[in-house]
N, C-alpha and C. Protein backbone atom coordinates (compact mmCIF):
# COMPACT_ATOMS: atom_id res chain seq x y z
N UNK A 1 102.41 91.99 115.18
CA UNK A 1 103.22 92.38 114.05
C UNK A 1 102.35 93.20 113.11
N UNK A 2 103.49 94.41 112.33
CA UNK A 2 102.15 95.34 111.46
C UNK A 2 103.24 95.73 110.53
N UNK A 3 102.77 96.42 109.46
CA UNK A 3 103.56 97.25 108.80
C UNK A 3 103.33 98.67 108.94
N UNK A 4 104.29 99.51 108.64
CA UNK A 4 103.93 101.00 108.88
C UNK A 4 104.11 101.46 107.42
N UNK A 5 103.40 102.32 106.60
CA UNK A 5 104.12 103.07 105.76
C UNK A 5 104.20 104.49 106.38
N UNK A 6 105.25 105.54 106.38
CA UNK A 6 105.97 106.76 106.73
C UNK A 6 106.71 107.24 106.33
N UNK A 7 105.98 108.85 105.84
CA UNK A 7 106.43 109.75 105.13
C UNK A 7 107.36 110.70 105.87
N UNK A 8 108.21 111.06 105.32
CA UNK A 8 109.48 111.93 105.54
C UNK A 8 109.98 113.30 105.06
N UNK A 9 109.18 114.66 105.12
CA UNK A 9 110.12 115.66 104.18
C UNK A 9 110.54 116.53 104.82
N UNK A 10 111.58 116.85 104.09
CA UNK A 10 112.49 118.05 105.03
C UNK A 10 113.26 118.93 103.85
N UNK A 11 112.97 119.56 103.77
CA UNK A 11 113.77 120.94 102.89
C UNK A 11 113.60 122.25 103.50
N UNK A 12 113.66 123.18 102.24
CA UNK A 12 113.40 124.75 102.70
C UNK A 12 111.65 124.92 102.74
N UNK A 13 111.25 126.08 103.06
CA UNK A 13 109.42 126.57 103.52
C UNK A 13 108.88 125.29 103.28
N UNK A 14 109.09 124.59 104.14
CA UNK A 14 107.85 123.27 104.33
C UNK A 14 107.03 123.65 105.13
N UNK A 15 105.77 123.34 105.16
CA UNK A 15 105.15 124.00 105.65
C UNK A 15 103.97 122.53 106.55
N UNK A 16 102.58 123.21 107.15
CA UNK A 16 101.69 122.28 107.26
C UNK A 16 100.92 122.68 105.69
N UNK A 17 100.74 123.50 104.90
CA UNK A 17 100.31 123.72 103.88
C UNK A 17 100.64 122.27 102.87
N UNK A 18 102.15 121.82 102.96
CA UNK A 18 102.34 121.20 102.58
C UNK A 18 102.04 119.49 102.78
N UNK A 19 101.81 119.77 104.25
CA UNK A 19 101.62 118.45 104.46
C UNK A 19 100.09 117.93 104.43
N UNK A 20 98.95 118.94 104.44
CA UNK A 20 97.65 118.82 104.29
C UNK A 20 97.59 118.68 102.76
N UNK A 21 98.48 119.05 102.06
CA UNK A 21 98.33 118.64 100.08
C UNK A 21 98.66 117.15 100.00
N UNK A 22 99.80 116.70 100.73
CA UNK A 22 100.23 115.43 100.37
C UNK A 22 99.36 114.85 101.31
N UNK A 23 98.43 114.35 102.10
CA UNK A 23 97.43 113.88 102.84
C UNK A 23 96.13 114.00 102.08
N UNK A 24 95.92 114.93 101.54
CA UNK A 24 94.74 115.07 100.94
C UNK A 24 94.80 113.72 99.17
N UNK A 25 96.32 113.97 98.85
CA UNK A 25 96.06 112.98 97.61
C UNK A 25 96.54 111.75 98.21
N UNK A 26 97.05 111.49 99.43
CA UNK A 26 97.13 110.18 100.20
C UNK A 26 95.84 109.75 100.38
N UNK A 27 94.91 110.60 100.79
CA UNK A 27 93.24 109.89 101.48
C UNK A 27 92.83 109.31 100.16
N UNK A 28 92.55 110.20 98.47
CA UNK A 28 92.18 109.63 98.05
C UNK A 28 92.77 108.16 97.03
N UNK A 29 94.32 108.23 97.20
CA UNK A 29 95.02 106.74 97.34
C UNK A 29 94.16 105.53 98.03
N UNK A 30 94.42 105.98 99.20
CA UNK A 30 93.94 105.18 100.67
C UNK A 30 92.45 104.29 100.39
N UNK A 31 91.74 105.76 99.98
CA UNK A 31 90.43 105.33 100.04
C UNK A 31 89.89 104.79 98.75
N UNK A 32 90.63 104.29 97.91
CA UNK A 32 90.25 104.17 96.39
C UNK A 32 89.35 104.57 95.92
N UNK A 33 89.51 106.03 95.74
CA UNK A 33 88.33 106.32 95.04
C UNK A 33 89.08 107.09 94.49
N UNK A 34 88.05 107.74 93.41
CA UNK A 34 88.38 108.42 92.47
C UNK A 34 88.47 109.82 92.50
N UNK A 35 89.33 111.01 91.96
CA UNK A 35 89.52 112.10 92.36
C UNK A 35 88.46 112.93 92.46
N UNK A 36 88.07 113.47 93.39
CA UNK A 36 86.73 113.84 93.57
C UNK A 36 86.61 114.66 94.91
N UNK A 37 85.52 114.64 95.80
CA UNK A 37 85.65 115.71 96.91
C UNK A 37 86.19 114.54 98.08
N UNK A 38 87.25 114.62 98.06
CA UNK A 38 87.97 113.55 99.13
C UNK A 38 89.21 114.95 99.15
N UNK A 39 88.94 114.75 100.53
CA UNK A 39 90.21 115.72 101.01
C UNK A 39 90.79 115.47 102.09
N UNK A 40 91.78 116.04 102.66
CA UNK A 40 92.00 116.06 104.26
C UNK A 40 92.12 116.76 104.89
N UNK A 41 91.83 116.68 106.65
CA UNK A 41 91.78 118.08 107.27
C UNK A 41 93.11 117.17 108.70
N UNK A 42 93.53 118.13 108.81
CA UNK A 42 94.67 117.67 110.00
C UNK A 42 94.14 118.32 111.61
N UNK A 43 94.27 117.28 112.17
CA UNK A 43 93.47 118.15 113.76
C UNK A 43 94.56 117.48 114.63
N UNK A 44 94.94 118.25 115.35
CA UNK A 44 95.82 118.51 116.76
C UNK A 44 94.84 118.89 118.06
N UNK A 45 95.63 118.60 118.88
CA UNK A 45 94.51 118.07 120.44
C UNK A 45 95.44 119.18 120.93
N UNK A 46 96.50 119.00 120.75
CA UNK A 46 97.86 120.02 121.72
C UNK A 46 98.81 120.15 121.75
N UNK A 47 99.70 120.90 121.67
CA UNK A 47 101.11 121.45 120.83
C UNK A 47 101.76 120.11 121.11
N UNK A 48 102.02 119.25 121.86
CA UNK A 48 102.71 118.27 122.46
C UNK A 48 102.66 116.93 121.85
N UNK A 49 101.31 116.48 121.57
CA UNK A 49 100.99 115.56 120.54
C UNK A 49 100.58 115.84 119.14
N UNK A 50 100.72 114.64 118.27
CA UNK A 50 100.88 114.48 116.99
C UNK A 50 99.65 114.89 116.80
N UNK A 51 98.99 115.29 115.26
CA UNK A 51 98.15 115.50 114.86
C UNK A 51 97.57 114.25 114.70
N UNK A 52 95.85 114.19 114.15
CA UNK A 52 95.25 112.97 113.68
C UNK A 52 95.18 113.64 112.07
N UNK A 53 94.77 112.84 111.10
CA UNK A 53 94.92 113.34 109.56
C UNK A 53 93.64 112.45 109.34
N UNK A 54 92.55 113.12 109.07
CA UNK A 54 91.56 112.33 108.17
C UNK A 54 90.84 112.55 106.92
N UNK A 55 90.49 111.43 106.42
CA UNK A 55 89.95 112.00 105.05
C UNK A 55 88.11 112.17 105.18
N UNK A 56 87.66 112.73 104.29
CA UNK A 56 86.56 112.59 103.77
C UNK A 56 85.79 114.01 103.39
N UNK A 57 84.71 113.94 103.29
CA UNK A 57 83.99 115.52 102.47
C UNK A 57 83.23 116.21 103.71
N UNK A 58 82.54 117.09 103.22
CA UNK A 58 81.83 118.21 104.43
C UNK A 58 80.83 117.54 105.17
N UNK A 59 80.07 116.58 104.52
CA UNK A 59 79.26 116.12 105.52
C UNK A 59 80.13 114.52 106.60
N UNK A 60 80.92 114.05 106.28
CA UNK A 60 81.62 112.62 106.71
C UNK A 60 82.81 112.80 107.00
N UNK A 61 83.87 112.90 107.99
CA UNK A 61 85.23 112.74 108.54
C UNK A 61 85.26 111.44 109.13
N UNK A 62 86.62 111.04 108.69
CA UNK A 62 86.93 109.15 108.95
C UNK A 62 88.53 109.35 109.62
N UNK A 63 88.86 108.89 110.14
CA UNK A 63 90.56 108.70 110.37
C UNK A 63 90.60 107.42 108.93
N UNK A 64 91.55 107.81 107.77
CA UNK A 64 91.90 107.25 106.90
C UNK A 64 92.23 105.98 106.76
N UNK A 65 92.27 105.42 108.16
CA UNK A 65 92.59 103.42 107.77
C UNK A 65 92.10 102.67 108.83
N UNK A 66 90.85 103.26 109.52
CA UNK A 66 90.30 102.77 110.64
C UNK A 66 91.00 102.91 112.08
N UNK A 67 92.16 103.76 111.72
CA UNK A 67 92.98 103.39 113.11
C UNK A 67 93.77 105.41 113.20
N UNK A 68 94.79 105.30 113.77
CA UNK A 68 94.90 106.97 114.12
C UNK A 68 96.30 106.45 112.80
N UNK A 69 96.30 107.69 112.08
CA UNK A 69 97.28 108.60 111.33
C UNK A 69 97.75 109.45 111.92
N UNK A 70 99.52 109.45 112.17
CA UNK A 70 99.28 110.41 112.99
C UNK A 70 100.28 111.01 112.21
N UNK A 71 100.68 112.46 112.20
CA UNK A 71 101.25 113.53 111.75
C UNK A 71 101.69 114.74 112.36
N UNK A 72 102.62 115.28 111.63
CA UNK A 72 102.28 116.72 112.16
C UNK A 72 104.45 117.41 111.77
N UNK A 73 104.62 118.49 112.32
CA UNK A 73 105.74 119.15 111.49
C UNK A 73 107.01 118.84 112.98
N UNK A 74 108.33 118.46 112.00
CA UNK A 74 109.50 117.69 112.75
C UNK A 74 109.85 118.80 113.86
N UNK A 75 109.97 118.56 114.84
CA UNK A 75 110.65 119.49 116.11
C UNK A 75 111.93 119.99 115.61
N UNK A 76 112.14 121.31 115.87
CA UNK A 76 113.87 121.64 115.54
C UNK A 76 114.18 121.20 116.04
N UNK A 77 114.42 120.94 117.56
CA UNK A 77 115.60 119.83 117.83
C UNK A 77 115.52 118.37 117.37
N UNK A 78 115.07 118.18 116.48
CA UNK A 78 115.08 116.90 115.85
C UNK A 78 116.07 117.15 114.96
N UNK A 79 115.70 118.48 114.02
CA UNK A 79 116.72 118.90 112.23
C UNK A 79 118.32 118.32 113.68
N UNK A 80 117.92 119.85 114.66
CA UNK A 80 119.76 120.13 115.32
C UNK A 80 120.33 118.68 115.31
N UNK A 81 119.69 117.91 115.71
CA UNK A 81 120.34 116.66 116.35
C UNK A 81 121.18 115.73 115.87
N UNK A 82 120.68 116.42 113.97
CA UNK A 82 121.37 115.27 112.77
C UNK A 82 121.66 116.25 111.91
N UNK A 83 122.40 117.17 112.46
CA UNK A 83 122.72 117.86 111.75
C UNK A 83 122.35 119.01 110.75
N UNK A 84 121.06 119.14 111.06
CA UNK A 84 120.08 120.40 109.75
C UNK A 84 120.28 121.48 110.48
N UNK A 85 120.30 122.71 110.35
CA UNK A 85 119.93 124.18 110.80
C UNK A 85 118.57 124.29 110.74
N UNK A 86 117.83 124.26 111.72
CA UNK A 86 116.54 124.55 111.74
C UNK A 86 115.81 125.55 111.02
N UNK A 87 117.18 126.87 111.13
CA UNK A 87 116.75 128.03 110.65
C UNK A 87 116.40 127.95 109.26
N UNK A 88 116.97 127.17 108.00
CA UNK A 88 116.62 126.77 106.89
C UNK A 88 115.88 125.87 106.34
N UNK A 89 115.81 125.02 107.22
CA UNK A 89 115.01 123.38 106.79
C UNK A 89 113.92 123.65 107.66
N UNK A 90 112.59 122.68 107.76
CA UNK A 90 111.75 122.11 108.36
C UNK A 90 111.49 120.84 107.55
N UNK A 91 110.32 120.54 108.25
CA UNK A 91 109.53 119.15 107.60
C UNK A 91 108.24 118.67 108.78
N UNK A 92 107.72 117.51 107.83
CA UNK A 92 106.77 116.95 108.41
C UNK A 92 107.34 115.58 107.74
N UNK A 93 105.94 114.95 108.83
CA UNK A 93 106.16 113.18 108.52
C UNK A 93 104.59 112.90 108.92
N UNK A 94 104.28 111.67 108.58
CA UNK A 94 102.81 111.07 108.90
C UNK A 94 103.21 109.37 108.64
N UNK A 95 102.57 108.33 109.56
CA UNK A 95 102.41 107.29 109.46
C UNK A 95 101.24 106.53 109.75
N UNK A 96 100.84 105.53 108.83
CA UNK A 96 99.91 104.27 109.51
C UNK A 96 100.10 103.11 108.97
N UNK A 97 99.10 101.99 109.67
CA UNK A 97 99.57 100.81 109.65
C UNK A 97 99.06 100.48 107.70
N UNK A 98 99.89 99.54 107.49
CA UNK A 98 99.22 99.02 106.14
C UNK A 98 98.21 98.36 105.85
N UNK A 99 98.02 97.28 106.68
CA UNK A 99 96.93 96.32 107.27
C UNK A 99 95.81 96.89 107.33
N UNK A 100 95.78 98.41 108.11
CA UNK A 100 94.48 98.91 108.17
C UNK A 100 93.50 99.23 106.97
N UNK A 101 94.60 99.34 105.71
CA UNK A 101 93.94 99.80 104.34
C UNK A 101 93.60 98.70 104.20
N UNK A 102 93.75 97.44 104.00
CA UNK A 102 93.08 96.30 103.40
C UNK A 102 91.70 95.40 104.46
N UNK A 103 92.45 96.29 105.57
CA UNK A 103 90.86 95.67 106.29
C UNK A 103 89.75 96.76 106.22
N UNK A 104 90.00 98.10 105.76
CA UNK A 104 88.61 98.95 105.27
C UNK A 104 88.42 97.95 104.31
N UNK A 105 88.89 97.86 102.99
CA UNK A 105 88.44 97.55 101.79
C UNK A 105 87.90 96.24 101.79
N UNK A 106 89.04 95.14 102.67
CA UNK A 106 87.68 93.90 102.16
C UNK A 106 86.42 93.49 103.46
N UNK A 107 86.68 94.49 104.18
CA UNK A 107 85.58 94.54 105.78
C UNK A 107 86.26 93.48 106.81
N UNK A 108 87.97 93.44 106.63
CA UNK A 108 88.33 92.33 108.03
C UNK A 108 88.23 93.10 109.24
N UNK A 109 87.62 92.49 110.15
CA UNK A 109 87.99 93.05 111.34
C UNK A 109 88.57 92.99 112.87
N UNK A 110 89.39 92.02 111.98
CA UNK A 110 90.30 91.90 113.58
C UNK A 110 92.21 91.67 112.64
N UNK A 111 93.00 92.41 113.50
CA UNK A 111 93.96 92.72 112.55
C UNK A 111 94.76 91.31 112.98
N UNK A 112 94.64 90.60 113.46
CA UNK A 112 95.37 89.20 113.61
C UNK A 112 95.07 88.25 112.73
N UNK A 113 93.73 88.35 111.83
CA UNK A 113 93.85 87.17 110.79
C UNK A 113 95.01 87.59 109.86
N UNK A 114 95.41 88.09 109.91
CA UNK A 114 96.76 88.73 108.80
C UNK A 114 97.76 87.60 109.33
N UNK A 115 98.27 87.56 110.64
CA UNK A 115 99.47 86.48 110.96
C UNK A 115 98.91 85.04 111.40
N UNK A 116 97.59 84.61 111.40
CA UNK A 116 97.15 83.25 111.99
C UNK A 116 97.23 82.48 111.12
N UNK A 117 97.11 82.68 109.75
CA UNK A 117 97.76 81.84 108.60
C UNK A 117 96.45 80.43 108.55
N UNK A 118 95.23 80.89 108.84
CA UNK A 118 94.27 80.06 108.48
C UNK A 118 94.01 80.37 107.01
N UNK A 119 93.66 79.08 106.48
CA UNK A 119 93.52 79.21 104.79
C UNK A 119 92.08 79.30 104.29
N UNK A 120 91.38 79.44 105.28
CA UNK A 120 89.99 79.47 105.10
C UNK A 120 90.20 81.25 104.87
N UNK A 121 91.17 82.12 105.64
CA UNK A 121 91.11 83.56 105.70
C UNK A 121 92.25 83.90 103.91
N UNK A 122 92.72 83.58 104.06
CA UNK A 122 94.08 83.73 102.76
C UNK A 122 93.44 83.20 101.67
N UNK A 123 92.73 82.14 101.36
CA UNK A 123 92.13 81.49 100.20
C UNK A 123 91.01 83.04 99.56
N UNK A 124 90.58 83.70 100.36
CA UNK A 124 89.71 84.72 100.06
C UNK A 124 90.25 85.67 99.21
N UNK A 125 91.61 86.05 98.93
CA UNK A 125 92.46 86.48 98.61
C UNK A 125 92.85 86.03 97.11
């Protein structure tokens, strides 16, 4: 069991422009830190699969929650299918798990103490 949070936009000139701005102030959400040289760069393997989205500065790249982010811009036959005209709309979307942000931050590392409900793990909390 996990949670996902996943982003959704779709209007007119959406772009990847757009979706590397809202990733870039997601990483430094994510990564609690403070506004500063935290950015994001979006990398694709191949037209077919999703992008990976990670944060960090020129010398350090991280995938943003220990685990893959994945992203990248909605297929037109996705808009056709529910009705959008492709020709006017686009969009992107990106998701990851929630769990993964709280096991960077307090160093858990195995994502099952979350549902084993030992109080020796929850009392830490």
């Amino acid at each position: 069991m996990f949670h996902q949070l996943e982003a959704l936009v779709i209007d007119r000139d959406v772009s990847m422009v757009d979706l590397k701005a809202r990733s870039s102030s997601s990483c430094m959400l994510i990564s609690a830190r403070k506004p500063g040289p935290v950015s994001a760069r979006v990398f694709s393997h191949s037209p077919s699969r999703p992008a990976k989205w990670m944060c960090g500065s020129i010398s350090r790249w991280q995938e943003p929650v220990g685990g893959t982010g994945g992203c990248g811009m909605v297929h037109p036959n996705v808009l056709k299918a529910v009705g959008i005209d492709p020709e006017v709309f686009s969009g992107w979307a990106f998701g990851f798990g929630i769990e993964r942000i709280a096991m960077r931050k307090y160093g858990i590392s195995n994502i099952r103490q979350f549902v084993e409900n030992d109080i020796r793990f929850l009392r830490q909390f």
